[in-house]
ModelCIF file with pLDDT and N, C-alpha, C, O atoms, coordinates in Angstrom:
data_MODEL
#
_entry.id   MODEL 
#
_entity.id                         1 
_entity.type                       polymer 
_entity.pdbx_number_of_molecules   1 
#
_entity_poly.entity_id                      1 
_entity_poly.type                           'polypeptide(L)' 
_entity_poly.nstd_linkage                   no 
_entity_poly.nstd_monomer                   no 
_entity_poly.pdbx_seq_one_letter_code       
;(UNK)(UNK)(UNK)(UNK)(UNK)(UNK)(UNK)(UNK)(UNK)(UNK)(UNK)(UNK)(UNK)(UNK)(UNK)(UNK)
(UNK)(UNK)(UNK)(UNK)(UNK)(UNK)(UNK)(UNK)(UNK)(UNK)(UNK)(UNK)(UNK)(UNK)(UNK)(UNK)
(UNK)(UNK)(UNK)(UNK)(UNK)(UNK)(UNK)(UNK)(UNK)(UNK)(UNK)
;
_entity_poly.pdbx_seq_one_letter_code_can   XXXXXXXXXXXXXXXXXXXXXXXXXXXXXXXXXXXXXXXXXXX 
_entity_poly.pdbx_strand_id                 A 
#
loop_
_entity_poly_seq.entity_id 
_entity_poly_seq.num 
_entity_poly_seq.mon_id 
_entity_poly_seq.hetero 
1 1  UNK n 
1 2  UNK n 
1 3  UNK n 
1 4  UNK n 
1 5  UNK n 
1 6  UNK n 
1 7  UNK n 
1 8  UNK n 
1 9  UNK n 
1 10 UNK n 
1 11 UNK n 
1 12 UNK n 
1 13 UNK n 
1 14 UNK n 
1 15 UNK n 
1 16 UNK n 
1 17 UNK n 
1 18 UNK n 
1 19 UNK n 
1 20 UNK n 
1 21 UNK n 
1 22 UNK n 
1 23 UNK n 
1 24 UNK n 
1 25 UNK n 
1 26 UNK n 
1 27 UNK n 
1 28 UNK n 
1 29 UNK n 
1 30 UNK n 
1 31 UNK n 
1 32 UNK n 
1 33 UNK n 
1 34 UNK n 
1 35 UNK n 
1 36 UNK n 
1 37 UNK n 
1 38 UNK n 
1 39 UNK n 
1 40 UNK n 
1 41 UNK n 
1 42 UNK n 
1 43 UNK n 
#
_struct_asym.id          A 
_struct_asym.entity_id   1 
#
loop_
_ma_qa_metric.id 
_ma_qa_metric.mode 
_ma_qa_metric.name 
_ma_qa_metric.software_group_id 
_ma_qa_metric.type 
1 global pLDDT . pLDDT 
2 local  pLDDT . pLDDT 
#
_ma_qa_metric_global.metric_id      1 
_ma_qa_metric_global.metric_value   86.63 
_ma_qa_metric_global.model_id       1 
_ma_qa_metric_global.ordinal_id     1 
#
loop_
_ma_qa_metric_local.label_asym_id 
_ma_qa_metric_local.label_comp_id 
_ma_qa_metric_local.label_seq_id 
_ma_qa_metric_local.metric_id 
_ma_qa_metric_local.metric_value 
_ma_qa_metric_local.model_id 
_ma_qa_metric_local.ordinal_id 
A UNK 1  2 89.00 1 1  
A UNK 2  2 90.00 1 2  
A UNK 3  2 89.00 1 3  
A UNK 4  2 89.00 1 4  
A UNK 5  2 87.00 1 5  
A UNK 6  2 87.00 1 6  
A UNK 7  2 88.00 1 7  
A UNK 8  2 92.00 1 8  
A UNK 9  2 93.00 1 9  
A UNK 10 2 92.00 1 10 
A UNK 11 2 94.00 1 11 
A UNK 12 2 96.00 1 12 
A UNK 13 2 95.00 1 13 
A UNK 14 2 95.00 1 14 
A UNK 15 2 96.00 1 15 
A UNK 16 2 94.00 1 16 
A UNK 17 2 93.00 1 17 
A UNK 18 2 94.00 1 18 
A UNK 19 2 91.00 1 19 
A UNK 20 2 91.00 1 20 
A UNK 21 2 94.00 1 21 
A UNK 22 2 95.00 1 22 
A UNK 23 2 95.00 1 23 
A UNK 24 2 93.00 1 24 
A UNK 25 2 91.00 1 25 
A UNK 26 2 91.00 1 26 
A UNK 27 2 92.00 1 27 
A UNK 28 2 93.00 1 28 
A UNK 29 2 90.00 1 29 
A UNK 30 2 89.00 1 30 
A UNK 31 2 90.00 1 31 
A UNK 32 2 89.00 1 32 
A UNK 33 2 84.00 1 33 
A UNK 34 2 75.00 1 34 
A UNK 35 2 74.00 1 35 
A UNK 36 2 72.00 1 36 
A UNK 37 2 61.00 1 37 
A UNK 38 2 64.00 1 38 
A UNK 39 2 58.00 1 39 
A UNK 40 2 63.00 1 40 
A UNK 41 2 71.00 1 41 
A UNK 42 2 81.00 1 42 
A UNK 43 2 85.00 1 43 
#
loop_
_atom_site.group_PDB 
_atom_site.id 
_atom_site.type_symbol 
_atom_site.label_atom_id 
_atom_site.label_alt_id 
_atom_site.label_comp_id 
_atom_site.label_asym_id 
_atom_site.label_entity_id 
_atom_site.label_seq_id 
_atom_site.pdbx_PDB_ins_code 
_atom_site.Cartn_x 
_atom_site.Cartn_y 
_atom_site.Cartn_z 
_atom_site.occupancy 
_atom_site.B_iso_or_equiv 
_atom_site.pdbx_formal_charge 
_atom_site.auth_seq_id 
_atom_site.auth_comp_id 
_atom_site.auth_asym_id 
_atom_site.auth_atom_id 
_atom_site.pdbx_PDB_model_num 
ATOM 1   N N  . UNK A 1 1  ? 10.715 17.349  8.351  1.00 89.00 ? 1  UNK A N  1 
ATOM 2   C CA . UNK A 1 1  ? 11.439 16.223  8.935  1.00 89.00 ? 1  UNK A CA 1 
ATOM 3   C C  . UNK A 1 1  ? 10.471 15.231  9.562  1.00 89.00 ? 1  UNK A C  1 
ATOM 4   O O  . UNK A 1 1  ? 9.414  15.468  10.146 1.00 89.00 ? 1  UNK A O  1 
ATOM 5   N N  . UNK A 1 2  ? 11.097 14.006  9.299  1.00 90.00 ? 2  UNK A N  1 
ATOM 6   C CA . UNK A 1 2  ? 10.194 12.748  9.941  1.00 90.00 ? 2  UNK A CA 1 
ATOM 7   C C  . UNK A 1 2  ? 11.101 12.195  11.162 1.00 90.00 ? 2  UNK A C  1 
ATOM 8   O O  . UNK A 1 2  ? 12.314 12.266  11.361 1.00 90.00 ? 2  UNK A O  1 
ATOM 9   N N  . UNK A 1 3  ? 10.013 11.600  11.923 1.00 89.00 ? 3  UNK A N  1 
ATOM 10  C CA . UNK A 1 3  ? 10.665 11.039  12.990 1.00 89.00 ? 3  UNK A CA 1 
ATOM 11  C C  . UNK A 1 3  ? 10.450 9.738   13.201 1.00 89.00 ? 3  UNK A C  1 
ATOM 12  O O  . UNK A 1 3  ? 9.391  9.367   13.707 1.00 89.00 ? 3  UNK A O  1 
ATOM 13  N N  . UNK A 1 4  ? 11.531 8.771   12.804 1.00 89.00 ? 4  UNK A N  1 
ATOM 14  C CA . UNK A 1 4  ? 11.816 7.235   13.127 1.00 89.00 ? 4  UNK A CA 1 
ATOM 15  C C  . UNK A 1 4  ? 12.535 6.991   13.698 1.00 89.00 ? 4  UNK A C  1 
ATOM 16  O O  . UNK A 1 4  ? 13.657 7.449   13.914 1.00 89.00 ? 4  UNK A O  1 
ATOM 17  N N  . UNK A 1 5  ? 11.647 5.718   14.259 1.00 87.00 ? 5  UNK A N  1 
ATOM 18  C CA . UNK A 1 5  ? 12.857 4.642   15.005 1.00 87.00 ? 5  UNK A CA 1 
ATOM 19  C C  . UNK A 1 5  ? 13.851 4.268   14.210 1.00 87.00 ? 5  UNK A C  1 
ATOM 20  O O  . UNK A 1 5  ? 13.777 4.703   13.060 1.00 87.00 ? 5  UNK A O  1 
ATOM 21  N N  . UNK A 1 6  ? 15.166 3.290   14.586 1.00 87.00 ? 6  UNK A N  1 
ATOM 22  C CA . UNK A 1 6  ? 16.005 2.620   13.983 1.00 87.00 ? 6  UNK A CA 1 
ATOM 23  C C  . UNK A 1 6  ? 15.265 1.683   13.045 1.00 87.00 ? 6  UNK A C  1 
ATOM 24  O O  . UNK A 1 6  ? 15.567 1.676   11.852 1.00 87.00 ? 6  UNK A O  1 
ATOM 25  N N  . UNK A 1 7  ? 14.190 0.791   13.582 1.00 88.00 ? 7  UNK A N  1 
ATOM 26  C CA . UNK A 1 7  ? 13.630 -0.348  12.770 1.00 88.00 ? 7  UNK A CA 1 
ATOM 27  C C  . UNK A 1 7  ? 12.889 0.436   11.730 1.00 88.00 ? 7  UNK A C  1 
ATOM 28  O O  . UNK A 1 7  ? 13.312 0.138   10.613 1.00 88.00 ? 7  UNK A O  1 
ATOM 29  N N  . UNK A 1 8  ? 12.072 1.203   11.702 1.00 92.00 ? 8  UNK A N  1 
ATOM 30  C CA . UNK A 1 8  ? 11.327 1.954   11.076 1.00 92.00 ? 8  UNK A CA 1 
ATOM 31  C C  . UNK A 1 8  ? 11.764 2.792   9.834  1.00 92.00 ? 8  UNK A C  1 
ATOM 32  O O  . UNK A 1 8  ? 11.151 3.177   8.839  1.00 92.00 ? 8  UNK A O  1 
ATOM 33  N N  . UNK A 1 9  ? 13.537 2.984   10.426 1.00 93.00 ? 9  UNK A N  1 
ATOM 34  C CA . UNK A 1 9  ? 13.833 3.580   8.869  1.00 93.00 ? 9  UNK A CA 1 
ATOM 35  C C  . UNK A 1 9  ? 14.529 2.794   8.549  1.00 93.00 ? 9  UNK A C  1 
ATOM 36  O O  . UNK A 1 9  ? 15.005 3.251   7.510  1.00 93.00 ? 9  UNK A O  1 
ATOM 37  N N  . UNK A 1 10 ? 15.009 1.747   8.741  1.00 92.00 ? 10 UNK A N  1 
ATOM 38  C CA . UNK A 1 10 ? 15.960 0.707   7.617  1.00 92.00 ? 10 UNK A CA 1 
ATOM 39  C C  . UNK A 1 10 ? 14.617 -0.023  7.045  1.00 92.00 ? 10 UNK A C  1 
ATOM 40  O O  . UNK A 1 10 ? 14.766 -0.541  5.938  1.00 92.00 ? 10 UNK A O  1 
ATOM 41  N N  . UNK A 1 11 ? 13.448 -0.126  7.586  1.00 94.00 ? 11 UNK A N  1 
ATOM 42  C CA . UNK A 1 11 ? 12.657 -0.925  6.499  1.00 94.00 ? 11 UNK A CA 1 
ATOM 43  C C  . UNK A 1 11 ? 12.275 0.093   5.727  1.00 94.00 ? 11 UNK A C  1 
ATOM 44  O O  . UNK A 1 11 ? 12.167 -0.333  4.577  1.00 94.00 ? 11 UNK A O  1 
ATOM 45  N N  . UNK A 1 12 ? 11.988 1.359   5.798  1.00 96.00 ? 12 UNK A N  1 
ATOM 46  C CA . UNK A 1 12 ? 11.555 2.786   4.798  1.00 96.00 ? 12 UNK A CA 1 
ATOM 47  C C  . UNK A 1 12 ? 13.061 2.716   3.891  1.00 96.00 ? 12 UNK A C  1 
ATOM 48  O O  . UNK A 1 12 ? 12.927 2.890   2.680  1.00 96.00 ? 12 UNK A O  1 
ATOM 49  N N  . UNK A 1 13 ? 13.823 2.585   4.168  1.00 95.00 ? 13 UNK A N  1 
ATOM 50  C CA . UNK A 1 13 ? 15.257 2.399   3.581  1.00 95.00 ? 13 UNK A CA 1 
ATOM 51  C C  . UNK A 1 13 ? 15.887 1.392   2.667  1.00 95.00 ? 13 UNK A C  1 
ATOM 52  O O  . UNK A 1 13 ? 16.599 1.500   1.668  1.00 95.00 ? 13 UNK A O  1 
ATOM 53  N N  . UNK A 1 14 ? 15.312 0.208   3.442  1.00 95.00 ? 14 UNK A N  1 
ATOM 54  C CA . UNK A 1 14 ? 14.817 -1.015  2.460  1.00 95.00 ? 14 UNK A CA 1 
ATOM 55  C C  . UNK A 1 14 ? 14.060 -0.788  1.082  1.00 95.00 ? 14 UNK A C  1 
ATOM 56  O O  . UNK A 1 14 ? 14.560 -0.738  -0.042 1.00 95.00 ? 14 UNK A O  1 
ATOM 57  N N  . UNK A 1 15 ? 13.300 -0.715  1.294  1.00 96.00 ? 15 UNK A N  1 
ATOM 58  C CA . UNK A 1 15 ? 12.353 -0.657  0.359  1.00 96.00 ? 15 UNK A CA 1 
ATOM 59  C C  . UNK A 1 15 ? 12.258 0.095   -0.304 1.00 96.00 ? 15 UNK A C  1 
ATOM 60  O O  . UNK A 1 15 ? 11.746 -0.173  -1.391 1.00 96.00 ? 15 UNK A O  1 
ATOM 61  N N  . UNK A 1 16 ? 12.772 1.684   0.024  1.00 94.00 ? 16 UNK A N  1 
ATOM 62  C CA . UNK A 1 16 ? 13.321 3.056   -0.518 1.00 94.00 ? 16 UNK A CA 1 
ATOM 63  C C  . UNK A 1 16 ? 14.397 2.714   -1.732 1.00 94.00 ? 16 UNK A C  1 
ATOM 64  O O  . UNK A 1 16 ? 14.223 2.914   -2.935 1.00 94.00 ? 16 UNK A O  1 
ATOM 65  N N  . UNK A 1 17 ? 15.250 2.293   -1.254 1.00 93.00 ? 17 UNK A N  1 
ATOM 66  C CA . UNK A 1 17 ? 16.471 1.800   -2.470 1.00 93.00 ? 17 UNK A CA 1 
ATOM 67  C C  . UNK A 1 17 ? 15.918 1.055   -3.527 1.00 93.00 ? 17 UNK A C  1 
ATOM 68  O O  . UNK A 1 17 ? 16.195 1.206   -4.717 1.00 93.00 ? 17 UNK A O  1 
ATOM 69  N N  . UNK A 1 18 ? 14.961 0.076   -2.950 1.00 94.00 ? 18 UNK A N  1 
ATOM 70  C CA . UNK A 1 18 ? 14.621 -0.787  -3.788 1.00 94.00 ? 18 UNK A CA 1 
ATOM 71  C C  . UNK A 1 18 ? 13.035 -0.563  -4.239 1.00 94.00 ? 18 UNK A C  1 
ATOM 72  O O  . UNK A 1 18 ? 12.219 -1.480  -4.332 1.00 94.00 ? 18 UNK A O  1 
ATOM 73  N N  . UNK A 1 19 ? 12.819 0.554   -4.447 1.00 91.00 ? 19 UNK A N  1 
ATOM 74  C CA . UNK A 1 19 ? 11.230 1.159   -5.047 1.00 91.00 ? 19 UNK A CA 1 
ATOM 75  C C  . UNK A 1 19 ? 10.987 0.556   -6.400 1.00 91.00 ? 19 UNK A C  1 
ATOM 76  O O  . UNK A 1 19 ? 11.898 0.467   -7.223 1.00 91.00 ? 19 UNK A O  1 
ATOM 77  N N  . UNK A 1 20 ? 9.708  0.121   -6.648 1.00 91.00 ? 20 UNK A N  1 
ATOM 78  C CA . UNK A 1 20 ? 8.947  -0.221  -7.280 1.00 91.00 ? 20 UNK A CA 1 
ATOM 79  C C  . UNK A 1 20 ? 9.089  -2.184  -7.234 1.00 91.00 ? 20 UNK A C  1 
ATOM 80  O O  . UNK A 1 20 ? 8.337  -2.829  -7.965 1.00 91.00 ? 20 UNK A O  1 
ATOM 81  N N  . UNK A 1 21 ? 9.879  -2.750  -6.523 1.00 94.00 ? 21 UNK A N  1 
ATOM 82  C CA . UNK A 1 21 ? 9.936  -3.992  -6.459 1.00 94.00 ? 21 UNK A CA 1 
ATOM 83  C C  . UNK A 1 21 ? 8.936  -3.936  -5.126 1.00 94.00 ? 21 UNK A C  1 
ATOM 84  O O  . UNK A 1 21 ? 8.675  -2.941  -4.449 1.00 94.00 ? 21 UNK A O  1 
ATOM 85  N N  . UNK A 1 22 ? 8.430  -5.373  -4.941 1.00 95.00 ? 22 UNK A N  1 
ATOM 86  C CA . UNK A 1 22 ? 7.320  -5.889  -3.925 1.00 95.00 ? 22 UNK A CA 1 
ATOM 87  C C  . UNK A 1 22 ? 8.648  -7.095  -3.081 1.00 95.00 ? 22 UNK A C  1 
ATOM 88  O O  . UNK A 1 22 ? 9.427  -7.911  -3.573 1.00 95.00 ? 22 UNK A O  1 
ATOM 89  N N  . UNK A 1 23 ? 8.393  -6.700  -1.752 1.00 95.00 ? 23 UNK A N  1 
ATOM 90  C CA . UNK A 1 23 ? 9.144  -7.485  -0.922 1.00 95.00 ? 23 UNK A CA 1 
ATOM 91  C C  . UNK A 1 23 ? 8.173  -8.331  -0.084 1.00 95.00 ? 23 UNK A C  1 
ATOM 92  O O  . UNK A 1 23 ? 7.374  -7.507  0.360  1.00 95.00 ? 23 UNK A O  1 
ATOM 93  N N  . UNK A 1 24 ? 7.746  -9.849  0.471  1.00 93.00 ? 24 UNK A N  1 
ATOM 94  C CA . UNK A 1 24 ? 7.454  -10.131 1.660  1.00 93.00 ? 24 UNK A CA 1 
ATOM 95  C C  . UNK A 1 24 ? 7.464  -9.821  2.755  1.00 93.00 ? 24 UNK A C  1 
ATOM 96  O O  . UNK A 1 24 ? 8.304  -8.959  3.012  1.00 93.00 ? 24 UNK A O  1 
ATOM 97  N N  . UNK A 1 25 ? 6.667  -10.274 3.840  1.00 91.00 ? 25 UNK A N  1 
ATOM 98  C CA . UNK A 1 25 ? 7.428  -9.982  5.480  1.00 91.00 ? 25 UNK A CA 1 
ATOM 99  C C  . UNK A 1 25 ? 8.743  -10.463 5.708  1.00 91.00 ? 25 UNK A C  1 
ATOM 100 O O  . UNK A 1 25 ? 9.687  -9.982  6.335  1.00 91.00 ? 25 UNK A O  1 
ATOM 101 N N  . UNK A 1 26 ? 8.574  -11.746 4.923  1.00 91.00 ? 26 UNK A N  1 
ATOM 102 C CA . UNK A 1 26 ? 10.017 -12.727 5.011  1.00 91.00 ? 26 UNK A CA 1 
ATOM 103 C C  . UNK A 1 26 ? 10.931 -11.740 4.703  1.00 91.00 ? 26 UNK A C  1 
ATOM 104 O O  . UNK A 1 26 ? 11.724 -11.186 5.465  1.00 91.00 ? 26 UNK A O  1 
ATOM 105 N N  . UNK A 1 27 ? 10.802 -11.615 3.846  1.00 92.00 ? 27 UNK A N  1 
ATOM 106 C CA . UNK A 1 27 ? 12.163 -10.809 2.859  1.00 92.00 ? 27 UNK A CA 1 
ATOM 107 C C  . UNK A 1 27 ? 12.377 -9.690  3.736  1.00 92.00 ? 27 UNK A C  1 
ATOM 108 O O  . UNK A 1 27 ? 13.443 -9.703  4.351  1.00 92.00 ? 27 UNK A O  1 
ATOM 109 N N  . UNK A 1 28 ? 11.574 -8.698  3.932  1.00 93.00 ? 28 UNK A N  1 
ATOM 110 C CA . UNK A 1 28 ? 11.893 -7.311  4.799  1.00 93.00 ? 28 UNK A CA 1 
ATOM 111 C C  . UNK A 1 28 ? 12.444 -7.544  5.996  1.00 93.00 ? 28 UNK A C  1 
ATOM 112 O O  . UNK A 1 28 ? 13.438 -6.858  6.234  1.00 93.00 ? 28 UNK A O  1 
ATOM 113 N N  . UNK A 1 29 ? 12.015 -8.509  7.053  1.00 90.00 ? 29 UNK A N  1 
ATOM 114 C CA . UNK A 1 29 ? 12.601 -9.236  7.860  1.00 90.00 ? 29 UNK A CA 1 
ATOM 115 C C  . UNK A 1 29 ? 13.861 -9.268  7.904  1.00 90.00 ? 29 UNK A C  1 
ATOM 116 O O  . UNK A 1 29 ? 14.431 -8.312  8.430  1.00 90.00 ? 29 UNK A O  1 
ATOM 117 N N  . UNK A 1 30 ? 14.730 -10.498 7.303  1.00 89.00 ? 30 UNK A N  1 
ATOM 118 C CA . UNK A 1 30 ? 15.553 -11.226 6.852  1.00 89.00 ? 30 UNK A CA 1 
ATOM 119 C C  . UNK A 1 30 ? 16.886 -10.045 6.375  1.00 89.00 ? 30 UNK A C  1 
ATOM 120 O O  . UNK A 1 30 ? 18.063 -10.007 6.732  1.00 89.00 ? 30 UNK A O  1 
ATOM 121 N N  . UNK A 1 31 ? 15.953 -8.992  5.253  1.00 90.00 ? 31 UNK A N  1 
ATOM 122 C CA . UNK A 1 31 ? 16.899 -7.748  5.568  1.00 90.00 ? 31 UNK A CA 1 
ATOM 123 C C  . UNK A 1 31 ? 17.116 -6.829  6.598  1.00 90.00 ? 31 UNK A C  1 
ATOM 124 O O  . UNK A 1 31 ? 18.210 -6.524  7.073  1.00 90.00 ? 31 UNK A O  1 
ATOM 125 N N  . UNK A 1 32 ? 16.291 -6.509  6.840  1.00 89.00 ? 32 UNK A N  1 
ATOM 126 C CA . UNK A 1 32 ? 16.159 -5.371  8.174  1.00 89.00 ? 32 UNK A CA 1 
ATOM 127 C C  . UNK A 1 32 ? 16.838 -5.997  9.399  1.00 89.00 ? 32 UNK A C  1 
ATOM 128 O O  . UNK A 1 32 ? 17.724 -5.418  10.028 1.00 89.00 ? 32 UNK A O  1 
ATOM 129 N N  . UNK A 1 33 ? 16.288 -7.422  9.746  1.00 84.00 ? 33 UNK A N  1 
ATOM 130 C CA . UNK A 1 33 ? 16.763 -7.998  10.918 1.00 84.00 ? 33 UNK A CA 1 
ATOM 131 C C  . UNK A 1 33 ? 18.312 -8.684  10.649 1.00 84.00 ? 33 UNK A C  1 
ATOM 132 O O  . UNK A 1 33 ? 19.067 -8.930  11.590 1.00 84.00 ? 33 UNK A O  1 
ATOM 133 N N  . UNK A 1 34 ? 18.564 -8.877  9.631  1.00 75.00 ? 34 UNK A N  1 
ATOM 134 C CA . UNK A 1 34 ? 19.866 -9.548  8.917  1.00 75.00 ? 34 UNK A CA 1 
ATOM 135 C C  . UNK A 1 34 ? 19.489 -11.029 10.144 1.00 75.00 ? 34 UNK A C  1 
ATOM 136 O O  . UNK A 1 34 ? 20.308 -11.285 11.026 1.00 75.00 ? 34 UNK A O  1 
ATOM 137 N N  . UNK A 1 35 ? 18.502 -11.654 10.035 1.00 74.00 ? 35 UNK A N  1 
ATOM 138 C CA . UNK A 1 35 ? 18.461 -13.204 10.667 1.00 74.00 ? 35 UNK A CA 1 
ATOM 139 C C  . UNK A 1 35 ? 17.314 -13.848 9.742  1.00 74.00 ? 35 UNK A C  1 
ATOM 140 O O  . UNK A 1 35 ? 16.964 -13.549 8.600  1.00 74.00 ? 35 UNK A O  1 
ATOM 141 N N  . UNK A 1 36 ? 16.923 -14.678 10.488 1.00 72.00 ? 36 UNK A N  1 
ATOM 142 C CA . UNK A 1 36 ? 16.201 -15.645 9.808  1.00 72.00 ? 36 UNK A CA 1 
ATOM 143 C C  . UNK A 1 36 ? 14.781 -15.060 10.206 1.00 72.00 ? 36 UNK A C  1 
ATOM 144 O O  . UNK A 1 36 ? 14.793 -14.306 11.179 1.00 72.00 ? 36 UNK A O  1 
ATOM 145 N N  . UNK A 1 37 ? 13.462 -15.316 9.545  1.00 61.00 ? 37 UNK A N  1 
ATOM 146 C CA . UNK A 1 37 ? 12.374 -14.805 9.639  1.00 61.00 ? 37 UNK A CA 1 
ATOM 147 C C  . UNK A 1 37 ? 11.346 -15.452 10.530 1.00 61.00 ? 37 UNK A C  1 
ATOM 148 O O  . UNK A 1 37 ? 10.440 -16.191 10.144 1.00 61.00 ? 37 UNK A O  1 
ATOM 149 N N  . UNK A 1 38 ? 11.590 -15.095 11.735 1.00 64.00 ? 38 UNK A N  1 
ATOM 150 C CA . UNK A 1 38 ? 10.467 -16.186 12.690 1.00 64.00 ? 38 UNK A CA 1 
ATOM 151 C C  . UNK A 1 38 ? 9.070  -15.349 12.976 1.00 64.00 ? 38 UNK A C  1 
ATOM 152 O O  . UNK A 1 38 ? 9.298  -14.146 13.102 1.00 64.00 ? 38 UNK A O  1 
ATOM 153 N N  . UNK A 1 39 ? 7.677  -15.707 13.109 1.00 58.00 ? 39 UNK A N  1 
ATOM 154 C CA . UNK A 1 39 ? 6.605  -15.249 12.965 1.00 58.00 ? 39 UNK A CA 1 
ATOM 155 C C  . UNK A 1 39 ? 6.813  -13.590 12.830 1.00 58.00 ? 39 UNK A C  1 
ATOM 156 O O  . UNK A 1 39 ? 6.651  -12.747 13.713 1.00 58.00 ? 39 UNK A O  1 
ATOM 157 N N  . UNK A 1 40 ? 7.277  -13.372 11.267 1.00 63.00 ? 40 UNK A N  1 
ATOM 158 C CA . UNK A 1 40 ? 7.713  -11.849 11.172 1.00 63.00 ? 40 UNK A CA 1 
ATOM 159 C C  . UNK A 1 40 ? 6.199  -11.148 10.442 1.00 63.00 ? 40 UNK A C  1 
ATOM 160 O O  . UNK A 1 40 ? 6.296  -10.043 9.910  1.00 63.00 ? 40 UNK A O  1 
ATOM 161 N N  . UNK A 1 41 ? 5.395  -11.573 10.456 1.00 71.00 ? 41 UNK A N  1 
ATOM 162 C CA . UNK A 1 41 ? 4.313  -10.950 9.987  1.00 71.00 ? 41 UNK A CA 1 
ATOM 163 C C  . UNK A 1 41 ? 3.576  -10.141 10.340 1.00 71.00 ? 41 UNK A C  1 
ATOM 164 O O  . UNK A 1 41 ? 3.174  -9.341  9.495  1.00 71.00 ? 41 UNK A O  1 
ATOM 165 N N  . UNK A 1 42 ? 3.128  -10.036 11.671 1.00 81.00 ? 42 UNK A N  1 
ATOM 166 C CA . UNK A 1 42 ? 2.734  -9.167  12.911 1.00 81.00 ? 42 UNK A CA 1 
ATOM 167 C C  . UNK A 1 42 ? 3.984  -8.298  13.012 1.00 81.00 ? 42 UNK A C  1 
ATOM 168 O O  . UNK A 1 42 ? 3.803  -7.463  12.126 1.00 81.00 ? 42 UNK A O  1 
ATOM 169 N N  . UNK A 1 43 ? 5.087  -8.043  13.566 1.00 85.00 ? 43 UNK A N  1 
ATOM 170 C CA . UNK A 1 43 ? 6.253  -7.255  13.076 1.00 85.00 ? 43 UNK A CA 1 
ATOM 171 C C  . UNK A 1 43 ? 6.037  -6.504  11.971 1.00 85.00 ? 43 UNK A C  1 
ATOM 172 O O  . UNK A 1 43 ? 6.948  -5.823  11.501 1.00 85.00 ? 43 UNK A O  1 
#
C-alpha cells in the first residue's frame, strides 16, 4: 500500500486512466484542480 494525499492521487489517477498520453502542467492542473491554470508549474 501507498500513501497519498488527496492532490497526489487524483493527479496519479489522472494520468493513470489516461496512460501512455503526455499531459502539461496546464492540463494536469486544469484537471486535478477543475479551475483555470495559474503559475501551475512549480505545483
Amino acid at each position: 500500500e501507498v500513501k497519498l494525499t488527496p492532490i497526489e492521487y487524483n493527479i496519479l489517477l489522472f494520468l493513470t486512466e489516461n496512460r501512455g498520453r503526455v499531459f502539461n502542467t496546464s492540463q494536469i492542473y486544469e484537471a486535478v484542480w477543475d479551475e483555470d491554470a495559474l503559475a501551475s508549474d512549480n505545483i
